[in-house]
Structures are given as structure tokens and as C-alpha cells.
Protein backbone atom coordinates (compact mmCIF):
# COMPACT_ATOMS: atom_id res chain seq x y z
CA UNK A 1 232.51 126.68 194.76
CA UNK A 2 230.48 123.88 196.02
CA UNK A 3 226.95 124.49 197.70
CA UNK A 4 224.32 123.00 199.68
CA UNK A 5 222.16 122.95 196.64
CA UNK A 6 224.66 120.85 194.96
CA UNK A 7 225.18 118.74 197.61
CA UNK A 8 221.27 118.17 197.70
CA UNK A 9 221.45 117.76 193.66
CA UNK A 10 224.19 114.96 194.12
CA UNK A 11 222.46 113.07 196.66
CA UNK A 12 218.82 113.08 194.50
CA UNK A 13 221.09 111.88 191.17
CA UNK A 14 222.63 108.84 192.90
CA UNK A 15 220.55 108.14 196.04
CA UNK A 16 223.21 108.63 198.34
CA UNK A 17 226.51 110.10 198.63
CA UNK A 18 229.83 109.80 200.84
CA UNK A 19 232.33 112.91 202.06
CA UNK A 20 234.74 110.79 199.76
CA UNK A 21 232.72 110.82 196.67
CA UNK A 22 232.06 114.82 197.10
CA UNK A 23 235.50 115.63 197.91
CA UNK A 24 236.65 113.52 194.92
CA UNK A 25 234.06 115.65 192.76
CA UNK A 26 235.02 118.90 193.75
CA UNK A 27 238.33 119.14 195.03
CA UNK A 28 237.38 120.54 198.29
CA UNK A 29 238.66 119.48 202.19
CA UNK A 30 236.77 117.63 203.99
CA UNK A 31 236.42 120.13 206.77
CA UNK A 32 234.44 122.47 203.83
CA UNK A 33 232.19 119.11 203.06
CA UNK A 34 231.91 118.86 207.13
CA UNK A 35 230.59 122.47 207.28
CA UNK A 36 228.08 121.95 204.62
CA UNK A 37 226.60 118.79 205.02
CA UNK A 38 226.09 119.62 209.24
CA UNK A 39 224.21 122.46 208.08
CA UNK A 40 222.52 120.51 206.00
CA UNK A 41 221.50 117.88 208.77
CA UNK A 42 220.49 120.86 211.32
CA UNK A 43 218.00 122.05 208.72
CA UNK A 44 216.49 117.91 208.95
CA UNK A 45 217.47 118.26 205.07
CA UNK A 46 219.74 115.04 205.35
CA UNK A 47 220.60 111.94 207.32
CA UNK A 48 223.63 110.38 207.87
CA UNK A 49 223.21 106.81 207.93
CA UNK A 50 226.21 104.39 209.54
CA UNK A 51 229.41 105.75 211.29
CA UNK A 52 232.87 106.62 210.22
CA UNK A 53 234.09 104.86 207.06
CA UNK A 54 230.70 103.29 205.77
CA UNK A 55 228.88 106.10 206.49
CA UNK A 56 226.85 108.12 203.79
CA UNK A 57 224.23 110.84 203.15
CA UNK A 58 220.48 110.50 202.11
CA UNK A 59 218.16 113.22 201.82
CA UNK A 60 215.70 113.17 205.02
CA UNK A 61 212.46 111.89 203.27
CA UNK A 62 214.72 108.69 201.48
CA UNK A 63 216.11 107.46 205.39
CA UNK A 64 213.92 104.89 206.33
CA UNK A 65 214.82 102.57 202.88
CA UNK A 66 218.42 102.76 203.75
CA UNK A 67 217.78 102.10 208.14
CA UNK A 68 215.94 98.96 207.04
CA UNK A 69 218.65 97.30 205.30
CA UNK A 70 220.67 97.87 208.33
């Protein structure tokens, strides 16, 4: 079963990530990736960066590289 960790793990290996690309991954719903990736965001472990379709996940400390090219 998917965890935070590997959430974390995904997002250091490529930079960023999207619900898409995780549910693709693992085969999960998106209301699983939803649980674990708010979590993540309460803990100020992530950001999400843009809104609905474009948006994706960084970890915290990568967020200001990603809100400059915006």
C-alpha cells in the first residue's frame, strides 16, 4: 500500500509529481492520494504549486524554484 514516505521518495526522484502520475503508479483512487498528500501539506512537508489540472507537488524546501517560473 502506498505511503507518505513513498510519496516523499517520488517527489525527491523526479522533482515533482502530479495525483495523475501517483495514481497511475500505484493503482490507488484519488481520494487515497487526496488523504495522503493533505497530510502531507499540513505537516509543511509539501507544496502544491498551480490549481486543478496543472497542478503538482514539490517537497516544501524545492517551492520557491517552481513559484518563480510562474
Amino acid at each position: 500500500m502506498l505511503t507518505q514516505k513513498e510519496i516523499i521518495k517520488l517527489i525527491r526522484e523526479d522533482g515533482k509529481i502530479t495525483s495523475s502520475e501517483i495514481i497511475k503508479k500505484y493503482s490507488v483512487s484519488r481520494q487515497y492520494i487526496n488523504v495522503l498528500i493533505s497530510e502531507l501539506i499540513k505537516n509543511d512537508i509539501i507544496v502544491k504549486i498551480g490549481s486543478t489540472k496543472n497542478s503538482f507537488y514539490v517537497l516544501k524546501k524545492d517551492a520557491g524554484k517552481y513559484l518563480l517560473k510562474e
